[in-house]
C-alpha atoms as a PDB file:
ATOM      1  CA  UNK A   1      -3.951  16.712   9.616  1.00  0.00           C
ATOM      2  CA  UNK A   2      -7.210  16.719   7.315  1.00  0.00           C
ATOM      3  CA  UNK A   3      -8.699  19.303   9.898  1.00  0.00           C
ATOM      4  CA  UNK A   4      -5.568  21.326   9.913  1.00  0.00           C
ATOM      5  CA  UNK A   5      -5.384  21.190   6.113  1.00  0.00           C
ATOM      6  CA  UNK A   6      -8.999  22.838   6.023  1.00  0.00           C
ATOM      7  CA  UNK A   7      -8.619  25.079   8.708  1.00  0.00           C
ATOM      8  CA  UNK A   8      -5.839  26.314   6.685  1.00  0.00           C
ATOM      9  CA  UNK A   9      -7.567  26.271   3.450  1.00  0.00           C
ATOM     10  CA  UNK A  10     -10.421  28.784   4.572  1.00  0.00           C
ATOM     11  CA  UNK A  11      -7.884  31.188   6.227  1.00  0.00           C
ATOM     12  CA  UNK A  12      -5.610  31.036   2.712  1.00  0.00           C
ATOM     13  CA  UNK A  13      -8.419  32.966   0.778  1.00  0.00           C
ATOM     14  CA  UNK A  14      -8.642  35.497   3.697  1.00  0.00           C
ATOM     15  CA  UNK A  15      -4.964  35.715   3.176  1.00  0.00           C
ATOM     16  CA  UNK A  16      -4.345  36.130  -0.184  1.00  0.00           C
ATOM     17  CA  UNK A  17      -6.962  38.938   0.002  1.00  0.00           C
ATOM     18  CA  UNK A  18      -5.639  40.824   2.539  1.00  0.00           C
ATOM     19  CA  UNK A  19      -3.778  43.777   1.399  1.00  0.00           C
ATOM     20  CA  UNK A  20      -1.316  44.590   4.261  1.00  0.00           C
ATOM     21  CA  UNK A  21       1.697  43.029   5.456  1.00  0.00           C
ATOM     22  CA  UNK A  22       0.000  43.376   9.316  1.00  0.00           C
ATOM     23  CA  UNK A  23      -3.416  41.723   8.286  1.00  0.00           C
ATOM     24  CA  UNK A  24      -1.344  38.390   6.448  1.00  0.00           C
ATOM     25  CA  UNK A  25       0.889  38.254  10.002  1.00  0.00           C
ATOM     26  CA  UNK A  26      -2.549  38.409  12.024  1.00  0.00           C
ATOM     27  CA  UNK A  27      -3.623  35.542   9.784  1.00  0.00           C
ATOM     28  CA  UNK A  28      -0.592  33.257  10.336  1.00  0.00           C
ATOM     29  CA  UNK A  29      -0.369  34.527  14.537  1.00  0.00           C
ATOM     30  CA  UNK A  30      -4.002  32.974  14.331  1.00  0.00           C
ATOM     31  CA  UNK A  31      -3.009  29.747  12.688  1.00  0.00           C
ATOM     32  CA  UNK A  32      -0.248  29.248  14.501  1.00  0.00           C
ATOM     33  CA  UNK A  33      -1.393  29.830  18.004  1.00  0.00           C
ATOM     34  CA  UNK A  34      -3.996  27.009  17.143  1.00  0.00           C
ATOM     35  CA  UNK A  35      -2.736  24.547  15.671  1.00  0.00           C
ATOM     36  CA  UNK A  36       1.238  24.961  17.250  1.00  0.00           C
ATOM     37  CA  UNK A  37       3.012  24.651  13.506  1.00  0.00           C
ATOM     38  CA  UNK A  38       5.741  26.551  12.969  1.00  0.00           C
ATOM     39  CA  UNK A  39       5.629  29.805  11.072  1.00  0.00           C
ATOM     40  CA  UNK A  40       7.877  29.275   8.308  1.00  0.00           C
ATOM     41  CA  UNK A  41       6.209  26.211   7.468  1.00  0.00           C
ATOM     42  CA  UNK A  42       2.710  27.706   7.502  1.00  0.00           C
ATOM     43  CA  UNK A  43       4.117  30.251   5.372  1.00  0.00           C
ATOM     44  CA  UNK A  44       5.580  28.081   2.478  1.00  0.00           C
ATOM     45  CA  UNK A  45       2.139  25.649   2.705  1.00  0.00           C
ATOM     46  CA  UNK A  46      -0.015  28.248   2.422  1.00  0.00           C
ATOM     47  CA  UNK A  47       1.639  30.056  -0.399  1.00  0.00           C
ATOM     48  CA  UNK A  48       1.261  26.712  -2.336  1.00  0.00           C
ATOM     49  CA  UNK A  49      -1.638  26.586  -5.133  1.00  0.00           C
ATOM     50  CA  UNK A  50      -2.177  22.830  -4.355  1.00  0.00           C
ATOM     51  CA  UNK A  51      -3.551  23.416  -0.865  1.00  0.00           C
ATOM     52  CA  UNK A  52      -6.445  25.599  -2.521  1.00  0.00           C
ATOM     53  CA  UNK A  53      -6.749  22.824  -5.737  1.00  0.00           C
ATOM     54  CA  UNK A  54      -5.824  19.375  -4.596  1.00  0.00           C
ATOM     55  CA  UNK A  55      -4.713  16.690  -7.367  1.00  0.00           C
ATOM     56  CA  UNK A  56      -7.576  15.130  -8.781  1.00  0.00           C
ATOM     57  CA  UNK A  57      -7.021  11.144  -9.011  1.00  0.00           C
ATOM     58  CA  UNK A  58      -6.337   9.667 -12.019  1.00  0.00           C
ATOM     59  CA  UNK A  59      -8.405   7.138 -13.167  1.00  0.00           C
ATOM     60  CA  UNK A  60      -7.816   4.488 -15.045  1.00  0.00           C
ATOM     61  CA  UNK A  61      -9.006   3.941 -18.869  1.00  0.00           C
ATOM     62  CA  UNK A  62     -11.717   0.615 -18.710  1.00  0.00           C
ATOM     63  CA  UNK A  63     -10.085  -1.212 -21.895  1.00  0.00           C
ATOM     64  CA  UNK A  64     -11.576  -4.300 -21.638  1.00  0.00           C
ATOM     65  CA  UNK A  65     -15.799  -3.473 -20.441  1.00  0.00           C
ATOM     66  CA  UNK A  66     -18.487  -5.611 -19.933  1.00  0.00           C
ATOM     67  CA  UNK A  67     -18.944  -7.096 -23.297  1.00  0.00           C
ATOM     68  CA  UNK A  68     -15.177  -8.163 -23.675  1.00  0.00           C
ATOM     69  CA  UNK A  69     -16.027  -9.970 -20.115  1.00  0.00           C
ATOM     70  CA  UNK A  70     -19.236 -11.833 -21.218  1.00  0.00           C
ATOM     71  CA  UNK A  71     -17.493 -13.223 -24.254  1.00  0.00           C
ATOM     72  CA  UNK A  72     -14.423 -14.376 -22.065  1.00  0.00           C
ATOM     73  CA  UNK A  73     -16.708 -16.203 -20.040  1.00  0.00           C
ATOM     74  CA  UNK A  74     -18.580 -17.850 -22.788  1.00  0.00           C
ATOM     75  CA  UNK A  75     -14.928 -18.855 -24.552  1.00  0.00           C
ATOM     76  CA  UNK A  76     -13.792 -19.953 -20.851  1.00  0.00           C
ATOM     77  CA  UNK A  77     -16.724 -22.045 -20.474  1.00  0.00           C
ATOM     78  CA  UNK A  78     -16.499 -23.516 -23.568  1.00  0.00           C
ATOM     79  CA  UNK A  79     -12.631 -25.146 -23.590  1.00  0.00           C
ATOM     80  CA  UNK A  80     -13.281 -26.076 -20.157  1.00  0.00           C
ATOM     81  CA  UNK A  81     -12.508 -23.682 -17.551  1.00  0.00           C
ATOM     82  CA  UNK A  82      -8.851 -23.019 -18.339  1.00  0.00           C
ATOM     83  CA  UNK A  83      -6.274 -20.851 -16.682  1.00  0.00           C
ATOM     84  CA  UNK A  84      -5.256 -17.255 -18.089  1.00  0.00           C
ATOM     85  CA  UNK A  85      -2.104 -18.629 -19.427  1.00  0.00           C
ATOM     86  CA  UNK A  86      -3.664 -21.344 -21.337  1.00  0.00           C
ATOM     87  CA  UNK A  87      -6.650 -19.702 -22.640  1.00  0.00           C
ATOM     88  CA  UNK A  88      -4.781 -16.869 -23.834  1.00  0.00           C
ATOM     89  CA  UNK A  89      -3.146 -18.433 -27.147  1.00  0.00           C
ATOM     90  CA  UNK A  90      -6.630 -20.179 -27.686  1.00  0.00           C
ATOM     91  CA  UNK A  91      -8.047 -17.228 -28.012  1.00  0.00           C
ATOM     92  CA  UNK A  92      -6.081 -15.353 -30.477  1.00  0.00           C
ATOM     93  CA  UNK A  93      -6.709 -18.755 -33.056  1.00  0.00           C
ATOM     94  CA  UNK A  94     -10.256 -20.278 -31.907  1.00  0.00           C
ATOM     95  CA  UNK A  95     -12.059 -16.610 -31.741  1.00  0.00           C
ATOM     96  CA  UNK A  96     -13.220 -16.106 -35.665  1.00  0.00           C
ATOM     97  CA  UNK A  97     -13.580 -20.166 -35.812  1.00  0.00           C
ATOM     98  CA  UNK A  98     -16.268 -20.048 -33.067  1.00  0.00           C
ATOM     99  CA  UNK A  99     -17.980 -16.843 -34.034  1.00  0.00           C
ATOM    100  CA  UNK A 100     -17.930 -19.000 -37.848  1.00  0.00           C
ATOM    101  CA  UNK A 101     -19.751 -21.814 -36.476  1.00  0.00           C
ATOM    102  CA  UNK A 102     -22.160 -19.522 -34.389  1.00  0.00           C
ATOM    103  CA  UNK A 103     -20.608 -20.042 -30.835  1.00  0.00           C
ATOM    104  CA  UNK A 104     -19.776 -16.699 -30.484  1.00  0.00           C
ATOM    105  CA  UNK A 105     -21.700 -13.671 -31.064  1.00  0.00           C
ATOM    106  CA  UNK A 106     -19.936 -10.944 -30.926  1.00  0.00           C
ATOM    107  CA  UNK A 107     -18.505  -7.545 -33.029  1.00  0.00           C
ATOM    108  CA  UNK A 108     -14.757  -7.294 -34.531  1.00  0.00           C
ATOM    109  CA  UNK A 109     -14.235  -5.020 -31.863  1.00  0.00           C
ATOM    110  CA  UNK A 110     -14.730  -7.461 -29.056  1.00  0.00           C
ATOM    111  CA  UNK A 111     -13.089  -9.629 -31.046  1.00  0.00           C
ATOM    112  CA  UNK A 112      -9.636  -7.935 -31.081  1.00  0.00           C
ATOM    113  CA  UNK A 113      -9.628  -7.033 -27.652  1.00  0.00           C
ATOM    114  CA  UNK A 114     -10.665 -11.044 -26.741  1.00  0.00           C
ATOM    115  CA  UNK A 115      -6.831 -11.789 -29.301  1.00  0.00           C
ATOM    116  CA  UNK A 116      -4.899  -9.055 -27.342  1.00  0.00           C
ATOM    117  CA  UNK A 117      -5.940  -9.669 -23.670  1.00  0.00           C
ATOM    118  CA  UNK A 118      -3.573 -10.958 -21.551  1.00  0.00           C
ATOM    119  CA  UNK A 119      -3.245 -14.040 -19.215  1.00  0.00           C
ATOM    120  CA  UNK A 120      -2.971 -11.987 -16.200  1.00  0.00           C
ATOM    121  CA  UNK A 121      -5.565 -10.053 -17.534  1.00  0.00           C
ATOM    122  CA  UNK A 122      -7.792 -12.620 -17.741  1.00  0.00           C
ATOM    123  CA  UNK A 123      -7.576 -14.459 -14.881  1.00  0.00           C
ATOM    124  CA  UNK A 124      -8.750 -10.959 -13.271  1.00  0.00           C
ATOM    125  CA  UNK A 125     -11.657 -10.992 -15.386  1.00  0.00           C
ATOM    126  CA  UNK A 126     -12.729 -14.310 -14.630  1.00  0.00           C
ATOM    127  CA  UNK A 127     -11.854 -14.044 -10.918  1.00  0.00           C
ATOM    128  CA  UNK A 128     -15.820 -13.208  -9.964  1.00  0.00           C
ATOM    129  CA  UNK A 129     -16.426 -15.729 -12.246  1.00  0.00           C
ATOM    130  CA  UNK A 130     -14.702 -18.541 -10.684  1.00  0.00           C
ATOM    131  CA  UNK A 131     -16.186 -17.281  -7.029  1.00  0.00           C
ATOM    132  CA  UNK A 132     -19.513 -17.401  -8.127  1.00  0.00           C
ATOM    133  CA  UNK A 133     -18.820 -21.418  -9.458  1.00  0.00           C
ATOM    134  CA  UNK A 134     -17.123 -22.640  -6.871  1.00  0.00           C
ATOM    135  CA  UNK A 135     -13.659 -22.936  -8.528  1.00  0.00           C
ATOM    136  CA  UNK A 136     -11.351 -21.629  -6.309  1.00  0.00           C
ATOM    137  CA  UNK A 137      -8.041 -24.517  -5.714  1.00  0.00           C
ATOM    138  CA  UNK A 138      -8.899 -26.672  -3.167  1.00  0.00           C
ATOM    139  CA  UNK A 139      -5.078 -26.712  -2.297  1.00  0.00           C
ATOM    140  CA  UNK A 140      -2.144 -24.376  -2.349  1.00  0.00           C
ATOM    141  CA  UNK A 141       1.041 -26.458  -4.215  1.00  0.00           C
ATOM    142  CA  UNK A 142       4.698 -25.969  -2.173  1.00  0.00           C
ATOM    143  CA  UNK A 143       6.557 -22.866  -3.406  1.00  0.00           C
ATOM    144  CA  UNK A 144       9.449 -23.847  -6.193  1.00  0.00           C
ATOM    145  CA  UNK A 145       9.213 -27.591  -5.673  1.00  0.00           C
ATOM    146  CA  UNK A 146      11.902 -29.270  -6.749  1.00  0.00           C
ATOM    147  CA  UNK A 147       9.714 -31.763  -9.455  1.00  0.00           C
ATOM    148  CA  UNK A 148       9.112 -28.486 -11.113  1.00  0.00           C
ATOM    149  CA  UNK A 149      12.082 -26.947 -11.245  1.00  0.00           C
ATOM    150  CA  UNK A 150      13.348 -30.468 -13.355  1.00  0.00           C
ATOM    151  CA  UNK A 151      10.715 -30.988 -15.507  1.00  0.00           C
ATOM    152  CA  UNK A 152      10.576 -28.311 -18.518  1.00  0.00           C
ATOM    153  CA  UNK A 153       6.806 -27.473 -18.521  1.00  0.00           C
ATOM    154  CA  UNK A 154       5.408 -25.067 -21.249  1.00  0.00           C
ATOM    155  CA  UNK A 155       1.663 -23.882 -21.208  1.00  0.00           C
ATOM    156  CA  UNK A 156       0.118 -23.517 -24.740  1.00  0.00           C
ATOM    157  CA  UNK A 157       1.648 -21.904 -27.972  1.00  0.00           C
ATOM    158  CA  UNK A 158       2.201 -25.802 -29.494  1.00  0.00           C
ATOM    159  CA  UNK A 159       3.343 -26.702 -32.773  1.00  0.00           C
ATOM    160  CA  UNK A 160       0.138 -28.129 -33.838  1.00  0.00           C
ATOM    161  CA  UNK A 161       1.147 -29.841 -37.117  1.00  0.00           C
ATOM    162  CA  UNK A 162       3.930 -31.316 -35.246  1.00  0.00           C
ATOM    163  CA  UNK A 163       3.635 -34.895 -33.400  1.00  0.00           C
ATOM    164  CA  UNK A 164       5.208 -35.406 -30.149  1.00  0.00           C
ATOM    165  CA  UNK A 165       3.424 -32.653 -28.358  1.00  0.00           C
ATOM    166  CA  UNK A 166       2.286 -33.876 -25.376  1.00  0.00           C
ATOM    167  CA  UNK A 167      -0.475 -32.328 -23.369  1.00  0.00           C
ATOM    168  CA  UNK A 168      -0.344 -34.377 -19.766  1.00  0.00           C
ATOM    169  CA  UNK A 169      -3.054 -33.394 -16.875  1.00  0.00           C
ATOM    170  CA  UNK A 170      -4.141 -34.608 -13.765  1.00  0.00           C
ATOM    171  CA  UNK A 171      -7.584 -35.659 -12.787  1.00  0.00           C
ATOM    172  CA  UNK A 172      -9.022 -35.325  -9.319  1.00  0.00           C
ATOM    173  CA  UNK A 173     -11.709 -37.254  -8.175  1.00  0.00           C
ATOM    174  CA  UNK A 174     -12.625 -36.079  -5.006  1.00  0.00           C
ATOM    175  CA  UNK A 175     -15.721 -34.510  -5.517  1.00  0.00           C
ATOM    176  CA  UNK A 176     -15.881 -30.812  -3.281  1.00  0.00           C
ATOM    177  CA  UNK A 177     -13.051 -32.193  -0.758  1.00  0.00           C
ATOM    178  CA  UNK A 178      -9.658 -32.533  -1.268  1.00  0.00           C
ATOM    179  CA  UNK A 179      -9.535 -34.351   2.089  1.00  0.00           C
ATOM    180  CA  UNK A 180      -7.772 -37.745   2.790  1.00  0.00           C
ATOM    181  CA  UNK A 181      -6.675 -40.540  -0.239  1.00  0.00           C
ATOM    182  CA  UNK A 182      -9.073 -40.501  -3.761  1.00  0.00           C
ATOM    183  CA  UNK A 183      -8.246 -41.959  -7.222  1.00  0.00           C
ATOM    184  CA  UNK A 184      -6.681 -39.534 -10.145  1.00  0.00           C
ATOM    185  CA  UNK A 185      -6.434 -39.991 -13.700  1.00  0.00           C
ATOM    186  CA  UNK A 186      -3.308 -39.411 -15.506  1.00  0.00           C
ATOM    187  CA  UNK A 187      -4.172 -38.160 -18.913  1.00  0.00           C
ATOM    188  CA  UNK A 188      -1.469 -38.198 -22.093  1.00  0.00           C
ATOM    189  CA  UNK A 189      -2.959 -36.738 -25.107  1.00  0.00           C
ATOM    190  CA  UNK A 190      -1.158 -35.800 -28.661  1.00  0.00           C
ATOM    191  CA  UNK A 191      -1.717 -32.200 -29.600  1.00  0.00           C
ATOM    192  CA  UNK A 192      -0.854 -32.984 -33.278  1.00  0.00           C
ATOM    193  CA  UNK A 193      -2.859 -36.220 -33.578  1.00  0.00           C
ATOM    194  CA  UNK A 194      -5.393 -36.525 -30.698  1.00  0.00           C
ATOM    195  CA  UNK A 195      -4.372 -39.942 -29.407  1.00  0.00           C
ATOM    196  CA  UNK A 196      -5.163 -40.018 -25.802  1.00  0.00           C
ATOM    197  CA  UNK A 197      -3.829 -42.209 -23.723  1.00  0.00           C
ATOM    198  CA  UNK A 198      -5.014 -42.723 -19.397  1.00  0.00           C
ATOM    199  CA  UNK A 199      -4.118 -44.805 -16.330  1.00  0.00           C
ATOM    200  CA  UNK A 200      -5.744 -44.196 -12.951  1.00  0.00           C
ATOM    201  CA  UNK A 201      -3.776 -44.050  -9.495  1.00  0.00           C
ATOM    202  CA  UNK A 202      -4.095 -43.854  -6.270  1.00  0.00           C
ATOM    203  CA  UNK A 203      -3.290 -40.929  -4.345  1.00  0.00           C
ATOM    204  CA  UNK A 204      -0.802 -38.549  -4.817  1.00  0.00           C
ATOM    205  CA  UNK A 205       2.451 -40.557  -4.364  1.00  0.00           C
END
């Protein structure tokens, strides 16, 4: 098809310059004969204007560039590797405190991009990121288990003045395998107040 499409292309200027009925029905007998299309369809492709100036592809606008990247990493790296949907409420409150205390070195127009980006946005940004340390899941959870469909789980955006927040995470300790039976660490901690509370198990179970 690519062939036919510039076979056709270099005998469309020929055509459109030829001044006679006889010399344009040469043209098509020619095309036709060669490649075995039909006539009416030759005709009404190469009377179109987008055979002679194809669409050029749109491209999309880079919003977020490398600087916007750098400081998602450094913000990432600092609250510990979190996912998109987690980091993204941090970052519209903890962005001018770190750049206050020096953490973060950056202009107010990095800044405002780092407050609108989005968790799905960001966990694209930090994909390479993530390759290049290793922190790909060592596991792939069941699709809609039925623990999760139960338990009313919310990812950031707490009430911070309010007590009874409960941030709960599990610890692996497994070092680069997820192989076979290791310890975890069940961690409780208050949002509000900070108290932490932990118990070990073993296994999964």
């Amino acid at each position: 098809m690519e062939a036919r499409n510039q076979y056709l292309k270099t005998l469309q200027e020929q055509y459109w310059k030829a001044k006679s009925r006889k010399e344009k029905s040469m043209i098509l007998d020619e095309y036709c004969k060669n490649t075995g299309q039909n006539r009416k369809y030759v005709i009404r492709k190469i009377n179109s204007p987008y055979l002679s100036s194809p669409k050029k592809k749109k491209t999309r606008k880079t919003t977020y560039d490398g600087q916007v990247k750098a400081a998602l990493v450094i913000v990432w790296d600092i609250f510990d590797h979190p996912c998109g949907q987690r980091l993204a409420p941090l970052l519209k409150t903890e962005v001018d405190r770190l750049r206050e205390w020096g953490e973060l070195v950056i202009s107010d127009e990095v800044a405002e991009k780092l407050k609108r980006i989005s968790p799905k946005t960001i966990d694209r940004a930090l994909k390479h990121q993530k390759e290049y340390l290793h922190l790909t899941r060592k596991y792939r959870p069941r699709k809609n288990p039925l623990f999760y469909q139960k338990v009313p789980v919310k990812a950031g955006s707490w009430d911070r003045d309010l007590p009874g927040e409960i941030q709960l995470d599990l610890v692996e300790h497994c070092g680069q395998s997820s192989s076979g039976h290791f310890a975890h660490s069940i961690s409780f901690c208050d949002v509000a107040t900070g108290w932490w509370e932990g118990e070990a198990i073993w296994g999964r179970e």
